[in-house]
C-alpha atoms as a PDB file:
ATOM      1  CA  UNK A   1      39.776  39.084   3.329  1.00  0.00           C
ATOM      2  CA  UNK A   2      38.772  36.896   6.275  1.00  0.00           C
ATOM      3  CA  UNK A   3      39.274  33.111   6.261  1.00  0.00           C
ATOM      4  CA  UNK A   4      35.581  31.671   6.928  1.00  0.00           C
ATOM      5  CA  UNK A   5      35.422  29.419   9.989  1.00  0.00           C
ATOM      6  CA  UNK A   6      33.288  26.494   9.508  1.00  0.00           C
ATOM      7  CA  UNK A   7      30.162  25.528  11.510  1.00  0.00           C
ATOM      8  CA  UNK A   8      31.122  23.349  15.093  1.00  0.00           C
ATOM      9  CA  UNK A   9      28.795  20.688  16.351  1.00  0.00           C
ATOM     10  CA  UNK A  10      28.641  18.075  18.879  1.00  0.00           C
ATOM     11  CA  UNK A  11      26.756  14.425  18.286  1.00  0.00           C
ATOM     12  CA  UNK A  12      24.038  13.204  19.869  1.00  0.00           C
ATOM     13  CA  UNK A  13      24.211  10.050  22.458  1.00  0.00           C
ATOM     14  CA  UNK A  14      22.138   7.248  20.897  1.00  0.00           C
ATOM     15  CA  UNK A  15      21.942   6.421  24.986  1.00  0.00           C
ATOM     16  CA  UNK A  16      20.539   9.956  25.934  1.00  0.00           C
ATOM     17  CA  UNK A  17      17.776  12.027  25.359  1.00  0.00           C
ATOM     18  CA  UNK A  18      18.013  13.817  21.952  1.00  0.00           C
ATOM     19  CA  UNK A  19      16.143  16.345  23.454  1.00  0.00           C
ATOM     20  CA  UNK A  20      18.406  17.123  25.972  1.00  0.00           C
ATOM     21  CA  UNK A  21      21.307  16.774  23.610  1.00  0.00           C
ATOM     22  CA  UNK A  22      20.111  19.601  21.774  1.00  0.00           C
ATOM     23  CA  UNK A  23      19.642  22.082  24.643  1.00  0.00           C
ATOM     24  CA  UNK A  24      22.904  20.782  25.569  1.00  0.00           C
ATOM     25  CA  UNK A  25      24.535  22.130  22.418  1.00  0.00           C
ATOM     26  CA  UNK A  26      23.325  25.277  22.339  1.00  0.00           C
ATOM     27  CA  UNK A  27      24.362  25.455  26.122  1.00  0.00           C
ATOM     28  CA  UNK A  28      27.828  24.368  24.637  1.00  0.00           C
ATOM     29  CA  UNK A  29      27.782  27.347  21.995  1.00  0.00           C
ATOM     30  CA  UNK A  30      27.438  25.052  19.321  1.00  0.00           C
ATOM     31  CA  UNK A  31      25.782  26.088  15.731  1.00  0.00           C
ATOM     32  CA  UNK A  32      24.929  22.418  14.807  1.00  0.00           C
ATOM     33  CA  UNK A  33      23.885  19.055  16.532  1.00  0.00           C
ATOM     34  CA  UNK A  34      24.017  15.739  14.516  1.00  0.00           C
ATOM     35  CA  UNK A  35      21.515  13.542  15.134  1.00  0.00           C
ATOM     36  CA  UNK A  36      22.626  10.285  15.716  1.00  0.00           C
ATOM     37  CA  UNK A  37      19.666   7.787  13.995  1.00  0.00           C
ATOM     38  CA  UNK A  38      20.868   5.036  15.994  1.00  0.00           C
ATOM     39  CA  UNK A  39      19.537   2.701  18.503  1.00  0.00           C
ATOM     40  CA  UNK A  40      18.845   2.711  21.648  1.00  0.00           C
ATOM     41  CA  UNK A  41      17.270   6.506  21.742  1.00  0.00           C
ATOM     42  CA  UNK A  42      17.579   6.935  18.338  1.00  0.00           C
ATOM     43  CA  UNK A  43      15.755   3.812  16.328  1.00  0.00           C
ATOM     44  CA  UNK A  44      13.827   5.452  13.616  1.00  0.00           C
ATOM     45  CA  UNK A  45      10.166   4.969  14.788  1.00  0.00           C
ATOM     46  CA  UNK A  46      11.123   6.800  17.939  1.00  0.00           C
ATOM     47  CA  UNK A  47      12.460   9.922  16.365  1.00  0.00           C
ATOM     48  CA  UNK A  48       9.548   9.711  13.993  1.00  0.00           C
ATOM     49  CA  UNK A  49       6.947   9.618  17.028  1.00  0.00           C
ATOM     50  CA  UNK A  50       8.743  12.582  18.522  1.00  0.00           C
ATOM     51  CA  UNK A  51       9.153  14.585  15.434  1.00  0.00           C
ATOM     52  CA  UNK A  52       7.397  17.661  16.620  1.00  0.00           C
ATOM     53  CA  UNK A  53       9.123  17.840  19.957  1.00  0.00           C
ATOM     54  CA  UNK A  54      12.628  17.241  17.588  1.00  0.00           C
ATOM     55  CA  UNK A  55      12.114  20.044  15.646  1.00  0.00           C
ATOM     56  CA  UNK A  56      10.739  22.491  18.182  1.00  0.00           C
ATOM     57  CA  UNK A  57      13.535  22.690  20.324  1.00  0.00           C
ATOM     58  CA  UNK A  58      15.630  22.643  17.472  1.00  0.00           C
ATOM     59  CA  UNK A  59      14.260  26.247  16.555  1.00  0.00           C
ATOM     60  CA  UNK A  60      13.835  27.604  20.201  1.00  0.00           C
ATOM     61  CA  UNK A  61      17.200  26.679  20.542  1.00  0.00           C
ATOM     62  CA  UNK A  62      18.403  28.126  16.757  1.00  0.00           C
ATOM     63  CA  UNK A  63      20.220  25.340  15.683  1.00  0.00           C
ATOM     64  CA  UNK A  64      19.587  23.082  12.433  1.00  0.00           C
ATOM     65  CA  UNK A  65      20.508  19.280  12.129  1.00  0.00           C
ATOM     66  CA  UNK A  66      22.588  16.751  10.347  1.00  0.00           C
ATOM     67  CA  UNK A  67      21.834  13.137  10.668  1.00  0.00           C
ATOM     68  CA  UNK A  68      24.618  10.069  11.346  1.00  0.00           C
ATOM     69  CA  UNK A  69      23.265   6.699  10.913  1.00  0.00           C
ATOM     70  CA  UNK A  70      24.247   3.397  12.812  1.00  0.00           C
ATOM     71  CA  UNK A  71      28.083   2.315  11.718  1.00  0.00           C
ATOM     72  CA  UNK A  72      27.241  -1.309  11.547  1.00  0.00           C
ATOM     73  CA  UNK A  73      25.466  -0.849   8.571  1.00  0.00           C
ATOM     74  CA  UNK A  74      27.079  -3.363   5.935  1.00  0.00           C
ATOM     75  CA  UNK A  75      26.446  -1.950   2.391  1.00  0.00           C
ATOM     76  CA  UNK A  76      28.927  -4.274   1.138  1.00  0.00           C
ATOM     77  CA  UNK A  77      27.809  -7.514   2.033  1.00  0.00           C
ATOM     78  CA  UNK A  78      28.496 -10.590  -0.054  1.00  0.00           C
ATOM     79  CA  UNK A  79      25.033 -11.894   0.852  1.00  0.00           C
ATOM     80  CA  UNK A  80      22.076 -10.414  -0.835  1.00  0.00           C
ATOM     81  CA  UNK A  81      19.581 -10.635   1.197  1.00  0.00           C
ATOM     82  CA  UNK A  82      21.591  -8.759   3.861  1.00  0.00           C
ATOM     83  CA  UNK A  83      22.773  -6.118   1.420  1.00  0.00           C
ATOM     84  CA  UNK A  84      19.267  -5.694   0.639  1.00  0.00           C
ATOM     85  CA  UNK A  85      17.754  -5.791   4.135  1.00  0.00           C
ATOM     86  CA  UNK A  86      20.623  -2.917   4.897  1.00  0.00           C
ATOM     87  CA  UNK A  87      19.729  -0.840   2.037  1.00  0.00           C
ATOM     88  CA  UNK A  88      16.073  -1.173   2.846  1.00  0.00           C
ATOM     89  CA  UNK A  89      17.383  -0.202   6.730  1.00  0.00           C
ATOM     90  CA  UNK A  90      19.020   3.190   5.762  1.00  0.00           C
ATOM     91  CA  UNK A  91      15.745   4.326   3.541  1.00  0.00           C
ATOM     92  CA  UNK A  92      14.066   4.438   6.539  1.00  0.00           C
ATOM     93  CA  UNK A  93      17.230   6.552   7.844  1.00  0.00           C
ATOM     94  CA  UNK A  94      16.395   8.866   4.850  1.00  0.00           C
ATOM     95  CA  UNK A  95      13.011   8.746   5.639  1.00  0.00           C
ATOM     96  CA  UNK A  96      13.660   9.742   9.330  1.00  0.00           C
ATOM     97  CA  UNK A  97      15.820  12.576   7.576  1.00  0.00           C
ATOM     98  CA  UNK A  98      13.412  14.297   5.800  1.00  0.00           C
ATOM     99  CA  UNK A  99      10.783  14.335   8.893  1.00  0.00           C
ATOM    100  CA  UNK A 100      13.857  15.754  10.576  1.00  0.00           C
ATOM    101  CA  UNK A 101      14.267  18.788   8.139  1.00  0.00           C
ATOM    102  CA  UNK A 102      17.850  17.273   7.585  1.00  0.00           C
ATOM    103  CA  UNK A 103      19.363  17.378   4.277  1.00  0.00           C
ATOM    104  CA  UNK A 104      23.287  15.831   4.768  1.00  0.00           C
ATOM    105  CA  UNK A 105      22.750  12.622   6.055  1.00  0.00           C
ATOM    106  CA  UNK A 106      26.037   9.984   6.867  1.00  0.00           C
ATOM    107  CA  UNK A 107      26.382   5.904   6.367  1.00  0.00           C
ATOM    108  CA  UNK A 108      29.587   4.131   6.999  1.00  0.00           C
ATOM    109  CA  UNK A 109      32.492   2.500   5.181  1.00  0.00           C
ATOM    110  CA  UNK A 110      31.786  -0.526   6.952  1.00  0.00           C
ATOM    111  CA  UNK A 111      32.308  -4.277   6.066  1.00  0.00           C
ATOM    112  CA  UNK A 112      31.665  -7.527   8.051  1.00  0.00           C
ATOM    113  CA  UNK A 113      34.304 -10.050   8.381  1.00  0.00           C
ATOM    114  CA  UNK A 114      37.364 -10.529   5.965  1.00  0.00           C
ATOM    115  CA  UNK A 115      36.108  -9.649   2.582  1.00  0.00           C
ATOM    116  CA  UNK A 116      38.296  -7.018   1.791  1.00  0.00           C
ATOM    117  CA  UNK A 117      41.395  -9.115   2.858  1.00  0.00           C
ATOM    118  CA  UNK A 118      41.477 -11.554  -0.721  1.00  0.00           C
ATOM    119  CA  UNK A 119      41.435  -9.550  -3.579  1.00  0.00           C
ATOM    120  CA  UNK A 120      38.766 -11.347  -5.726  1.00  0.00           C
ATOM    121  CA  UNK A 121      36.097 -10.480  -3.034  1.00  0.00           C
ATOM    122  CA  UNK A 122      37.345  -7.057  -2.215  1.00  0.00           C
ATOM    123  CA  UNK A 123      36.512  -5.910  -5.526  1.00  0.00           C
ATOM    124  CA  UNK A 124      33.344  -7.454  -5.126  1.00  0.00           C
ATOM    125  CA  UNK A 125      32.459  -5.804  -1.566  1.00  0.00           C
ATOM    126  CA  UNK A 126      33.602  -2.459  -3.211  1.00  0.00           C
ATOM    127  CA  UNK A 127      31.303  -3.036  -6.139  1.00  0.00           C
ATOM    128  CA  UNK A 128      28.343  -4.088  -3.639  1.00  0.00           C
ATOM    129  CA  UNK A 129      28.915  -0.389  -1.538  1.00  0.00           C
ATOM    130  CA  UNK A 130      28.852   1.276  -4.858  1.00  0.00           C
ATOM    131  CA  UNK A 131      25.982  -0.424  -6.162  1.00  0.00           C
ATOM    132  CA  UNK A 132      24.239   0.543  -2.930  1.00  0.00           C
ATOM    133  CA  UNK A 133      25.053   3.744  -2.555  1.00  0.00           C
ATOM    134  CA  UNK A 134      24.057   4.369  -6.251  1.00  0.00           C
ATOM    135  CA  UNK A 135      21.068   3.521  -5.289  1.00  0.00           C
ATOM    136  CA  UNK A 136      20.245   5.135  -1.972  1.00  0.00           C
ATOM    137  CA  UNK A 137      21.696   8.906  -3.524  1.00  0.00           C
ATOM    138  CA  UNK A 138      18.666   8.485  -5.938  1.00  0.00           C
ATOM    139  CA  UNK A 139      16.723   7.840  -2.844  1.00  0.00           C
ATOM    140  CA  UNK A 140      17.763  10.377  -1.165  1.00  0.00           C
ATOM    141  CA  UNK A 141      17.723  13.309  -4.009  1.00  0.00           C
ATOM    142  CA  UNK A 142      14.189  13.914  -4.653  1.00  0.00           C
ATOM    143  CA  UNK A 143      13.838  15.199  -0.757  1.00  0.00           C
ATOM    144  CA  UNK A 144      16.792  17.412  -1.130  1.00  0.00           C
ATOM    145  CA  UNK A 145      18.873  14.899   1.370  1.00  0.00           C
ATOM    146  CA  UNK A 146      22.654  14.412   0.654  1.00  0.00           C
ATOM    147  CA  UNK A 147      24.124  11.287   1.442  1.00  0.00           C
ATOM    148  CA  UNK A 148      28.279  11.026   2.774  1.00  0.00           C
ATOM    149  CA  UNK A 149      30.438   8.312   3.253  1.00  0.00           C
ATOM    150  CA  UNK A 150      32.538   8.007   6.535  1.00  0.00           C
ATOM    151  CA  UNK A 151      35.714   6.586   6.279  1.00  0.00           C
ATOM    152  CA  UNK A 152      36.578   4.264   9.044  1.00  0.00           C
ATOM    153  CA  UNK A 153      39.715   3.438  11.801  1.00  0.00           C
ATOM    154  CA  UNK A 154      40.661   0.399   8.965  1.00  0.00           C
ATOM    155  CA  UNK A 155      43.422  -0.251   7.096  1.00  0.00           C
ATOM    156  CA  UNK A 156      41.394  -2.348   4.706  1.00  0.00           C
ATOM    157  CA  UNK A 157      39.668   0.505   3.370  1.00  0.00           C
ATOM    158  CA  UNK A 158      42.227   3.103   2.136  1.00  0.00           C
ATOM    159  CA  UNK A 159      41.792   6.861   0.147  1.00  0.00           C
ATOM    160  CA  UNK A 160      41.824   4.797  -3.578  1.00  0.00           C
ATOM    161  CA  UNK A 161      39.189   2.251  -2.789  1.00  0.00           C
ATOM    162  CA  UNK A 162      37.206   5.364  -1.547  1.00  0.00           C
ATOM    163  CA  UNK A 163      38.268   6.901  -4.913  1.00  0.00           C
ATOM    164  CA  UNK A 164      36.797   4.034  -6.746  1.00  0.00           C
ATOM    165  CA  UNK A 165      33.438   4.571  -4.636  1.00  0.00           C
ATOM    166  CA  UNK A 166      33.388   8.014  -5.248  1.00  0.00           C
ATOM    167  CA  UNK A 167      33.957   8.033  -8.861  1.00  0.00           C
ATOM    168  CA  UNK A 168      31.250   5.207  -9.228  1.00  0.00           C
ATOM    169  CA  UNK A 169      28.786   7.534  -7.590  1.00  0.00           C
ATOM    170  CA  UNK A 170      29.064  11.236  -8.241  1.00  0.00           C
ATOM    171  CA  UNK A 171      26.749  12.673  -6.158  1.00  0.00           C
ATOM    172  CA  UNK A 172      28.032  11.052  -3.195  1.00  0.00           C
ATOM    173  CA  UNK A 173      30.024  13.206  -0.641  1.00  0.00           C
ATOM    174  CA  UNK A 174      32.882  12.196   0.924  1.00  0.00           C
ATOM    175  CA  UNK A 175      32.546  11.778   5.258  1.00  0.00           C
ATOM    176  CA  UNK A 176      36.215  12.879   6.227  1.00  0.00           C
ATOM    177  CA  UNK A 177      36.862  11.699   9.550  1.00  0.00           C
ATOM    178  CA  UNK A 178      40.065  12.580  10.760  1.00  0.00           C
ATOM    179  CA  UNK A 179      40.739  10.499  13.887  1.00  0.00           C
ATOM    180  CA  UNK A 180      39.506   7.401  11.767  1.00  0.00           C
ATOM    181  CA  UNK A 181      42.120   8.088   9.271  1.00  0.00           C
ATOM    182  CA  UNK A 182      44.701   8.397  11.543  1.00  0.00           C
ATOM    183  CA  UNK A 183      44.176   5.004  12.964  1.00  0.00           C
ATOM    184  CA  UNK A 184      44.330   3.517   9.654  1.00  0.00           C
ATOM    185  CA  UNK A 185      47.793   5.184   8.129  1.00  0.00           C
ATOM    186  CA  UNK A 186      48.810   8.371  10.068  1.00  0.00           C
ATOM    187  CA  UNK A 187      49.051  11.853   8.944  1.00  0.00           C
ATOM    188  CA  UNK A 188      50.055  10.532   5.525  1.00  0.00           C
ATOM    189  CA  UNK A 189      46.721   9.077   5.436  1.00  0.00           C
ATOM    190  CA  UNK A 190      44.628  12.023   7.026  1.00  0.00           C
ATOM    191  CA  UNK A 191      46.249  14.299   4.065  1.00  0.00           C
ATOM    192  CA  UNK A 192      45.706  12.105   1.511  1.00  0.00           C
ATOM    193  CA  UNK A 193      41.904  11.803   1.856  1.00  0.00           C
ATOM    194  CA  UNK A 194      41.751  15.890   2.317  1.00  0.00           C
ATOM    195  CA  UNK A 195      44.055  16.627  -1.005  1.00  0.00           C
ATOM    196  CA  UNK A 196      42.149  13.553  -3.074  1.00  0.00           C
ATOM    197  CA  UNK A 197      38.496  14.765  -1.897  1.00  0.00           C
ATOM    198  CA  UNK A 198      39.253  18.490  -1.785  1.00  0.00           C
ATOM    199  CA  UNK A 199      35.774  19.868  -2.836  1.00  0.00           C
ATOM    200  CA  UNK A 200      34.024  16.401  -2.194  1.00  0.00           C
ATOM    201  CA  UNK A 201      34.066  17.156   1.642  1.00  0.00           C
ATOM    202  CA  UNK A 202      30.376  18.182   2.951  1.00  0.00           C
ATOM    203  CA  UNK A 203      31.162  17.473   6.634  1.00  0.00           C
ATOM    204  CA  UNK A 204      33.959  16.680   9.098  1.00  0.00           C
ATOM    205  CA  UNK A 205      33.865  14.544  12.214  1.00  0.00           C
ATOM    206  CA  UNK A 206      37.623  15.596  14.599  1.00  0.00           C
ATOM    207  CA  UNK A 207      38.729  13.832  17.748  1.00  0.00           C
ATOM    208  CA  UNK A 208      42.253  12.632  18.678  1.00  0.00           C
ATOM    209  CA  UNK A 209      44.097   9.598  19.330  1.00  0.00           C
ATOM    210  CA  UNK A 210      47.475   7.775  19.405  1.00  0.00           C
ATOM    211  CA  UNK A 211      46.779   6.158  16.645  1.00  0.00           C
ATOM    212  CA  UNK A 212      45.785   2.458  17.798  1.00  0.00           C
ATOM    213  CA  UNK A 213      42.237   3.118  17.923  1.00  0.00           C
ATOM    214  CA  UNK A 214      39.385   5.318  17.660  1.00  0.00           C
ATOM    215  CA  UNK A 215      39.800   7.107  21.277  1.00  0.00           C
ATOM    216  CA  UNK A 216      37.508  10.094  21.061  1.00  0.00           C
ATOM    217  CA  UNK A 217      39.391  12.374  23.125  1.00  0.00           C
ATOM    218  CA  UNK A 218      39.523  15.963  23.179  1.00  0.00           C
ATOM    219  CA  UNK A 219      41.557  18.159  20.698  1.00  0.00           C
ATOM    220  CA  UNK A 220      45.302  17.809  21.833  1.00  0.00           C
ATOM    221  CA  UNK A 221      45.110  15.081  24.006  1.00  0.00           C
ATOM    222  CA  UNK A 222      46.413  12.642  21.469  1.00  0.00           C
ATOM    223  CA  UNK A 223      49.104  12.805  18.301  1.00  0.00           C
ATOM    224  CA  UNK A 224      46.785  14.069  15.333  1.00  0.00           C
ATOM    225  CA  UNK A 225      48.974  17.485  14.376  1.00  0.00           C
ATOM    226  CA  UNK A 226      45.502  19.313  13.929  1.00  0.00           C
ATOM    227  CA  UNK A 227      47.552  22.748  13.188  1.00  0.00           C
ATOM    228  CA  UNK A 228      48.373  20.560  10.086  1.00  0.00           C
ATOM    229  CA  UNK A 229      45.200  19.565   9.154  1.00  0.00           C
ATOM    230  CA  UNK A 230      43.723  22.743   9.682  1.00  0.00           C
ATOM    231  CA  UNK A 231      46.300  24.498   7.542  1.00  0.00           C
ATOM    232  CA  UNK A 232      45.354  22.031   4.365  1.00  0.00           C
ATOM    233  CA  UNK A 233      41.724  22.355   5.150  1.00  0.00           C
ATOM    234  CA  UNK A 234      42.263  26.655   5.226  1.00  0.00           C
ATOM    235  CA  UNK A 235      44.198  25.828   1.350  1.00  0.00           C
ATOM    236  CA  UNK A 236      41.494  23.581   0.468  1.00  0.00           C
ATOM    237  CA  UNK A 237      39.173  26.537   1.128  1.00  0.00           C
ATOM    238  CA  UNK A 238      36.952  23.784   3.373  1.00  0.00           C
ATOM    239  CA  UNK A 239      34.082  26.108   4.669  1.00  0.00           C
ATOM    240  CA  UNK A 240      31.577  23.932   6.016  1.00  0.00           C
ATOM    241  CA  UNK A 241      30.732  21.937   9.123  1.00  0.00           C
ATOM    242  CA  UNK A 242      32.921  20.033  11.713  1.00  0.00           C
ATOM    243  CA  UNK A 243      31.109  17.606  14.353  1.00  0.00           C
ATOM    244  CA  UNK A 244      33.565  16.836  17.313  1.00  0.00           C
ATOM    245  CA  UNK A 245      33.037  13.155  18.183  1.00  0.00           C
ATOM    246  CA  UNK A 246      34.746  13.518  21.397  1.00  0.00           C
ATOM    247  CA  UNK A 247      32.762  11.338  24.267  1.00  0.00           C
ATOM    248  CA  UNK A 248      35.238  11.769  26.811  1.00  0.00           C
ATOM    249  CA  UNK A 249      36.214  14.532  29.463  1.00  0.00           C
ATOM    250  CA  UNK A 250      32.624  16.096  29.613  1.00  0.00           C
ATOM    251  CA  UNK A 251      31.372  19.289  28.663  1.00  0.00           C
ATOM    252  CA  UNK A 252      35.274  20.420  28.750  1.00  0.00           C
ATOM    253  CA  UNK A 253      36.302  18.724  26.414  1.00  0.00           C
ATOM    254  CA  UNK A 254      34.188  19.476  23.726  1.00  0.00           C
ATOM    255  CA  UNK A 255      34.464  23.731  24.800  1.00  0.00           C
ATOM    256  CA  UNK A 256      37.934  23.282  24.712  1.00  0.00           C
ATOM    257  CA  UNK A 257      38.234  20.870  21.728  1.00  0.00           C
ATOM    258  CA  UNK A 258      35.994  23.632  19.442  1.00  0.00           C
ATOM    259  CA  UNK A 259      38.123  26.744  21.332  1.00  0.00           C
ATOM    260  CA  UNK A 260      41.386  24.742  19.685  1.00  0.00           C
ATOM    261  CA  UNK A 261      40.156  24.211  16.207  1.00  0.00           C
ATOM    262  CA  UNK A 262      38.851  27.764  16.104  1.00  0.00           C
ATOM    263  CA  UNK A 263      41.935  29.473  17.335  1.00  0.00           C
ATOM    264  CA  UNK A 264      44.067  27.052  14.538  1.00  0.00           C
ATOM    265  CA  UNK A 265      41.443  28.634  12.024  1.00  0.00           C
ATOM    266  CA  UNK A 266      41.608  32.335  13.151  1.00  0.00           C
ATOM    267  CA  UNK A 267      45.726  31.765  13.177  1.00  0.00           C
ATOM    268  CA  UNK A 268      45.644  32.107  17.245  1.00  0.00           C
ATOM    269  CA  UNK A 269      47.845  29.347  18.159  1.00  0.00           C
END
């Protein structure tokens, strides 16, 4: 029996036409784009005032959509009214979303200063995400949208505080991206999160890097063993969808980034 390959997308530029972007992955053979809900091009009100254009060129050019939201969001803050503000902030993501016709929508694993350096107010910033994203997944589930958390290039935020998340909020999926875990403990790191969240994993974002920081470079440009990866993702049976965040190197890149990951999964390389 076959190995399924999973579905390849590219993101959209928050400083380019999302228009464009979407003839431009289906120019790039791509099944997917994610929509990046994200200022500049991206704010909510003007996806919303260009929903009909959005999702007419999404069909001409047969391709459907996931949605990634702005990373700076801070779920976890210690201050209330900012937590709330946030929360408030990625409903209208949601809302943008459902106009969209997109039903796996991403937020980030993101925190604002030091408060998951002293362990008193880490525990609190962990309860504040989970709190939050309680509350936006029952948001979210009466439109049929899925909501993911991204991991991020930190070392402050490793696979058993996302474990605590996780188990705090069942019917949250689990963001795995790979180049972001890299940065923040190596391979060791990248395997972890793939073994612990095996079957938790909606959606994958892949790029490479030497791990110092988040690069976005194409597929074997950088130190991530990928024919690793993809041989724990094949055992894990992973089946599903796999964005390449790579931003640099042009139209290339991303060909020969996908071309790489799909000759891993085929056993070509």
């Amino acid at each position: 029996m076959k190995t399924p390959v999973p579905k390849f997308g590219m993101l959209t530029s928050p400083v380019q036409d999302v228009i464009k972007e979407i003839k431009k992955a289906n120019g790039l053979g791509f099944d997917f784009i994610e929509i990046g809900i994200e200022p500049p091009l991206g704010e909510p009100e003007l996806l919303m005032s260009r929903k009909n254009a959005i999702l007419d060129t999404l069909k001409k050019n047969k391709l459907f959509a996931l949605g990634h939201t702005s990373w700076w969001c801070d779920l976890s803050s210690p201050i209330e009214e900012l937590r709330r503000v946030w929360i408030e902030e990625v409903k209208n993501y949601i809302d943008v979303a459902r106009a969209l016709k997109i039903n796996l929508l991403n937020v980030h694993a993101h925190k604002s200063g030091m408060v998951l350096e002293i362990r008193e107010s880490k525990k609190q910033a962990l309860d504040n995400f989970a709190d939050s994203l309680e509350e936006l997944v029952e948001y979210a589930r009466p439109f049929g949208i899925n909501l993911m958390l991204e991991n991020m290039p930190s070392k402050d935020m490793r696979v058993k505080d996302f474990r605590f998340i996780m188990g705090r909020v069942p019917g949250l999926g689990m963001h795995l991206d790979v180049a972001h875990a890299f940065v923040a403990g190596g391979m060791k790191e990248v395997m972890s999160f793939i073994k612990t969240f095996r079957g938790r994993i909606p959606h994958m974002h892949m790029s490479d890097n030497h791990g110092k920081e988040d690069e976005h470079i194409a597929i074997g440009k950088g130190d991530i063993d990928y024919e690793k990866v993809v041989k724990e993702l094949k055992k894990s049976g992973y089946d599903r969808t796999i964005t390449f965040e790579v931003f640099f190197g042009g139209k290339k890149a991303l060909k020969d980034s996908r071309k790489k990951i799909e000759r891993l999964w085929k056993g070509k390389e």
